[in-house]
PDB file of N, CA and C in Angstrom:
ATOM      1  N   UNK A   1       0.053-112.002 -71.010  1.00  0.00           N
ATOM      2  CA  UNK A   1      -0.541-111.588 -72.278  1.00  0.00           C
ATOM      3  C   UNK A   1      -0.588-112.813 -73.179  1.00  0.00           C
ATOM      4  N   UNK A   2      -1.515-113.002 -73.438  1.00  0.00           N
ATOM      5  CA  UNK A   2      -2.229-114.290 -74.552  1.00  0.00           C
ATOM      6  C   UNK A   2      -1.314-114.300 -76.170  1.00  0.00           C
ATOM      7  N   UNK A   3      -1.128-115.011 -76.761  1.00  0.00           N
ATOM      8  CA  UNK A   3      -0.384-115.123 -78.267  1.00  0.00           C
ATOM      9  C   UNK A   3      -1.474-114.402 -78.889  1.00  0.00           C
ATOM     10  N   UNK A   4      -1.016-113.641 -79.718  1.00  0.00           N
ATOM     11  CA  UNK A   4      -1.685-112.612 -80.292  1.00  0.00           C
ATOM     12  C   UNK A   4      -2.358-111.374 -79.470  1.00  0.00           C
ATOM     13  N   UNK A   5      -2.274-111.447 -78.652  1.00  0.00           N
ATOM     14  CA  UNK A   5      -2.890-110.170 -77.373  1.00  0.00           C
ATOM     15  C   UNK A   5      -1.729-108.622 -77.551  1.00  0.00           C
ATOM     16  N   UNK A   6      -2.546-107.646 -77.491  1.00  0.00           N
ATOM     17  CA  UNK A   6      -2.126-106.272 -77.541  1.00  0.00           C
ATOM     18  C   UNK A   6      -2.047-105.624 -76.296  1.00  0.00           C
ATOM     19  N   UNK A   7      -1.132-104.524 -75.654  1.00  0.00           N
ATOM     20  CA  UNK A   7      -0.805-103.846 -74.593  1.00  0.00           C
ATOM     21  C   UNK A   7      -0.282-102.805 -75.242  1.00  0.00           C
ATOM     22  N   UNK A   8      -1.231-101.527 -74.856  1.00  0.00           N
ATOM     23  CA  UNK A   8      -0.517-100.399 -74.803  1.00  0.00           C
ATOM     24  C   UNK A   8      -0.280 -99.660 -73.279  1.00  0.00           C
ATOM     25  N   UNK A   9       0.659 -98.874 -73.465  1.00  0.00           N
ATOM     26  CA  UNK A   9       1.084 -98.333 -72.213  1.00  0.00           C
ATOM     27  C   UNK A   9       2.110 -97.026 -72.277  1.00  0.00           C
ATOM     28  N   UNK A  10       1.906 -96.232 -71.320  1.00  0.00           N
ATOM     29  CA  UNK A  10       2.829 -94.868 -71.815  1.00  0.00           C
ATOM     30  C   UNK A  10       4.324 -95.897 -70.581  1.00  0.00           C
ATOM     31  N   UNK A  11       4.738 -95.285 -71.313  1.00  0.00           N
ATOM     32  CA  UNK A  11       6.769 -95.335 -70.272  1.00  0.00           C
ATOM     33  C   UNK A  11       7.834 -94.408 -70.476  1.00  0.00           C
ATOM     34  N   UNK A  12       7.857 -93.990 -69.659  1.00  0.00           N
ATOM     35  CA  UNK A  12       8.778 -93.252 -68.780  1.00  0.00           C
ATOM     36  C   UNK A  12       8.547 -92.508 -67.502  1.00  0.00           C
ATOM     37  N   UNK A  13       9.432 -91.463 -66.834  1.00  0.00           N
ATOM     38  CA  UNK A  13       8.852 -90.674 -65.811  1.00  0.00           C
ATOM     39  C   UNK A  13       7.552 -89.868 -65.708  1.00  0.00           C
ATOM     40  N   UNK A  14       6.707 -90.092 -64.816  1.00  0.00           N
ATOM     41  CA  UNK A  14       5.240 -89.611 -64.451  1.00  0.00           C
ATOM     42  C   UNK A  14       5.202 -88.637 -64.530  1.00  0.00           C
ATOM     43  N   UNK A  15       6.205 -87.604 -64.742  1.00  0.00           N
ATOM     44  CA  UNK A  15       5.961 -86.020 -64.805  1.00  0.00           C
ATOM     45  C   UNK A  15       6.366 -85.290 -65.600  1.00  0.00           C
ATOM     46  N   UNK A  16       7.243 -86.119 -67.068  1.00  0.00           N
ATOM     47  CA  UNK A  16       7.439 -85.595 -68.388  1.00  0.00           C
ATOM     48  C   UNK A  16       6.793 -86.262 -69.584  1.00  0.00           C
ATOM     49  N   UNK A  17       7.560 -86.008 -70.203  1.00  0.00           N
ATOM     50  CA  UNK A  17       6.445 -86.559 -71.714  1.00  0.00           C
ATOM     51  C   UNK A  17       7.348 -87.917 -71.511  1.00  0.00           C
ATOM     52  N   UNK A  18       6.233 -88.924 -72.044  1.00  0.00           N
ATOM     53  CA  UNK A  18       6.605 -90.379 -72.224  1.00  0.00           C
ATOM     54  C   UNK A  18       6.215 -90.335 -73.180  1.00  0.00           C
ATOM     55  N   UNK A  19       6.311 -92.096 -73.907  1.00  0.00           N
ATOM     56  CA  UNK A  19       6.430 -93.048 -75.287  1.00  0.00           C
ATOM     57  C   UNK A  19       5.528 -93.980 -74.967  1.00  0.00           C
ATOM     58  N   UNK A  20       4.348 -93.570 -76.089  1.00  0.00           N
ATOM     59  CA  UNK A  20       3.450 -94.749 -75.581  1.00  0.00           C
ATOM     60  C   UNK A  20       3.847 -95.958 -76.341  1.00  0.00           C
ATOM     61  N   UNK A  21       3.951 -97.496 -75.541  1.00  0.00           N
ATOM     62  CA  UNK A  21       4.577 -98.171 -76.559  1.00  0.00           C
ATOM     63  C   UNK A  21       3.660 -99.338 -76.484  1.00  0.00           C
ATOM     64  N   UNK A  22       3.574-100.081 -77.572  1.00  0.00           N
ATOM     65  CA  UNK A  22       2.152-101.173 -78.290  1.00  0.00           C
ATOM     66  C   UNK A  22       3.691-102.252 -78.206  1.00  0.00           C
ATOM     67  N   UNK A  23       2.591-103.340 -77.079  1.00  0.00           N
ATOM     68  CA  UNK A  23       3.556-104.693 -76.878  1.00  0.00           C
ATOM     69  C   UNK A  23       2.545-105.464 -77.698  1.00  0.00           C
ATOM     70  N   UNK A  24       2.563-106.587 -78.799  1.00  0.00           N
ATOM     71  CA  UNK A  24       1.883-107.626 -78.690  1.00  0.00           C
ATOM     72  C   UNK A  24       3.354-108.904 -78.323  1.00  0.00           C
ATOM     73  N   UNK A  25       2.194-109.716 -78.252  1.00  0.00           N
ATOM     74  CA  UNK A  25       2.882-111.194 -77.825  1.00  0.00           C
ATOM     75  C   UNK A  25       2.292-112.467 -79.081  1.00  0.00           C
ATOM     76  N   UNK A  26       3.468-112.734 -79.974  1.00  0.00           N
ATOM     77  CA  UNK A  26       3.448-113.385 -80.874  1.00  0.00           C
ATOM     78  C   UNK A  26       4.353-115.006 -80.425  1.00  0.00           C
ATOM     79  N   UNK A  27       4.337-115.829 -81.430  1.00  0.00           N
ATOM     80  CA  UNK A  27       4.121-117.326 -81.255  1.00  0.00           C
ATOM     81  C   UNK A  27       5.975-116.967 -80.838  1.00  0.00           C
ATOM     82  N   UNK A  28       6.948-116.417 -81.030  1.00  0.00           N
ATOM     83  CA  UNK A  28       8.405-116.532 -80.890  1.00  0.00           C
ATOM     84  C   UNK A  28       8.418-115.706 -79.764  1.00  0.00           C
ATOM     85  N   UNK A  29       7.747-114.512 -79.231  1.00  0.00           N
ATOM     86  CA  UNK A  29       7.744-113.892 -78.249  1.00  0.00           C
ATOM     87  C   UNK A  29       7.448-112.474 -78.467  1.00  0.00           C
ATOM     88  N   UNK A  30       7.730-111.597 -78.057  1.00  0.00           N
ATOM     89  CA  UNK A  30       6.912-109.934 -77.692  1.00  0.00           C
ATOM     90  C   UNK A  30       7.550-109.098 -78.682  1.00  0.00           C
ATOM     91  N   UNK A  31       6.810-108.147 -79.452  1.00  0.00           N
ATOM     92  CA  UNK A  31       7.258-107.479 -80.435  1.00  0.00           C
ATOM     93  C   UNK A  31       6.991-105.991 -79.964  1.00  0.00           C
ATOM     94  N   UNK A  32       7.762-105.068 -79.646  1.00  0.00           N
ATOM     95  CA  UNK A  32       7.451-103.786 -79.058  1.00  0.00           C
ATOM     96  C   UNK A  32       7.601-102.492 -80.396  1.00  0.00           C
ATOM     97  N   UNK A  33       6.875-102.028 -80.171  1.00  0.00           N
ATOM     98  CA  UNK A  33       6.875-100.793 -81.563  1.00  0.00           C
ATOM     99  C   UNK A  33       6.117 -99.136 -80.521  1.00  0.00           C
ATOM    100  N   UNK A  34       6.961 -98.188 -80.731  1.00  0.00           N
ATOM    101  CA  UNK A  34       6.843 -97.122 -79.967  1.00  0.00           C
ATOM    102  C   UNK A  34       5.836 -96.377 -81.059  1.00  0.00           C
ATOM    103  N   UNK A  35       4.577 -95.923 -80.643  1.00  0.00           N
ATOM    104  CA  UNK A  35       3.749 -95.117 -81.394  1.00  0.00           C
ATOM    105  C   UNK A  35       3.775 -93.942 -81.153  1.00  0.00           C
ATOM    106  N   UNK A  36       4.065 -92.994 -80.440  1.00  0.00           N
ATOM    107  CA  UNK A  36       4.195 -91.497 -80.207  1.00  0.00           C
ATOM    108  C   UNK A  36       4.687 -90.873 -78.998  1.00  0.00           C
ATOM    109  N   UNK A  37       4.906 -89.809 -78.741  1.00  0.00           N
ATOM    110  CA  UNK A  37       5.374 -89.332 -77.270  1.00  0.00           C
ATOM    111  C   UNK A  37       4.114 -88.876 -76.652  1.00  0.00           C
ATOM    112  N   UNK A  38       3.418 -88.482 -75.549  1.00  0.00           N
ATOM    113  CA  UNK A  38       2.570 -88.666 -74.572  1.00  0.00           C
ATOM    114  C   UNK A  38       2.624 -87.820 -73.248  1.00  0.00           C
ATOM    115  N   UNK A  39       1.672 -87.286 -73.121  1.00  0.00           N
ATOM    116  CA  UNK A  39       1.589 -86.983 -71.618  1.00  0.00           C
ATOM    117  C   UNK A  39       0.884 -87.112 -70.490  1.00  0.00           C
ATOM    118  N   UNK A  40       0.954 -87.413 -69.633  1.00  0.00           N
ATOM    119  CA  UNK A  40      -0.290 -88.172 -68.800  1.00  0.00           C
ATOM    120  C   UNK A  40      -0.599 -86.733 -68.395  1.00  0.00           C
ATOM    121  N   UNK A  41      -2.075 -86.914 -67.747  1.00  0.00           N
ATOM    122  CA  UNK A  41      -3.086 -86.158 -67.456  1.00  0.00           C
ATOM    123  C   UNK A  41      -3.827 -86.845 -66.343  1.00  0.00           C
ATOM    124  N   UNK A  42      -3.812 -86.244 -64.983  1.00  0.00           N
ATOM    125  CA  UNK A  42      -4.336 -87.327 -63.894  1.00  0.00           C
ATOM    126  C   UNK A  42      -5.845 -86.852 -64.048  1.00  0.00           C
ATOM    127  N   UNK A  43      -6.698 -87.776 -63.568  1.00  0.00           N
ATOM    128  CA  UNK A  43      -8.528 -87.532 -63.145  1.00  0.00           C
ATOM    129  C   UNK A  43      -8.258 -86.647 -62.346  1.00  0.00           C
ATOM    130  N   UNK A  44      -9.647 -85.621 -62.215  1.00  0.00           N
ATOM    131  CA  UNK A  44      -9.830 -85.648 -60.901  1.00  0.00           C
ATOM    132  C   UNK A  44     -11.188 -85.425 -61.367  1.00  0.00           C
ATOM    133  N   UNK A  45     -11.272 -85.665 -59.187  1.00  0.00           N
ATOM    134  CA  UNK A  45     -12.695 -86.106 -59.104  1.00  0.00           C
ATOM    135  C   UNK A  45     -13.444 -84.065 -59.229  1.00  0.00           C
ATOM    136  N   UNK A  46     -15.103 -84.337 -59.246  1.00  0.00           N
ATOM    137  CA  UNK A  46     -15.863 -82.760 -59.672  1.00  0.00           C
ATOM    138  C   UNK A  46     -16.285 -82.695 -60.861  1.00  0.00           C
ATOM    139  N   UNK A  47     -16.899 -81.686 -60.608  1.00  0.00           N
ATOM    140  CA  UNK A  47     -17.908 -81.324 -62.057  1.00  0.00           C
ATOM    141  C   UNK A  47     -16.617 -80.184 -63.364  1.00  0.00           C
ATOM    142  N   UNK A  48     -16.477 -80.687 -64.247  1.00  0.00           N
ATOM    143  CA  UNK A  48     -15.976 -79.770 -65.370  1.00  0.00           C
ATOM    144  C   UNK A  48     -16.484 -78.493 -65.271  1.00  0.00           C
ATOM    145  N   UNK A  49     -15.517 -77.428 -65.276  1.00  0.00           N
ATOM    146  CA  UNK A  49     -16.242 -76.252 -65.542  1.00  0.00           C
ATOM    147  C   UNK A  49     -16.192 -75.672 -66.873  1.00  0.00           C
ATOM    148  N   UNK A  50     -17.795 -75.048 -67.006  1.00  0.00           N
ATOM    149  CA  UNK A  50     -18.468 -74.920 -68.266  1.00  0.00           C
ATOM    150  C   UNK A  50     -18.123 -73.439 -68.924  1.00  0.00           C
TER     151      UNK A  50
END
């Protein structure tokens, strides 16, 4: 990740609620700040039903 560059990402276990957490990378090193709790939701492939 580049100086000044942003990463978000959910963390924790794949099958409860996680913490999505916002990394940037500043000139002393990585500053992490947790923005909310989260739940993943997998794709799938098909048409939505209407």
């Amino acid at each position: 990740l580049r100086e000044g560059g942003i990463m978000v990402l959910p963390v924790g276990q794949s099958d409860a609620v996680q913490t999505l957490l916002r990394v940037q990378r500043g000139p002393s090193g990585f500053d992490y700040s947790e923005l909310r709790a989260v739940r993943f939701v997998p794709l799938v492939e098909g048409l939505a039903n209407e």
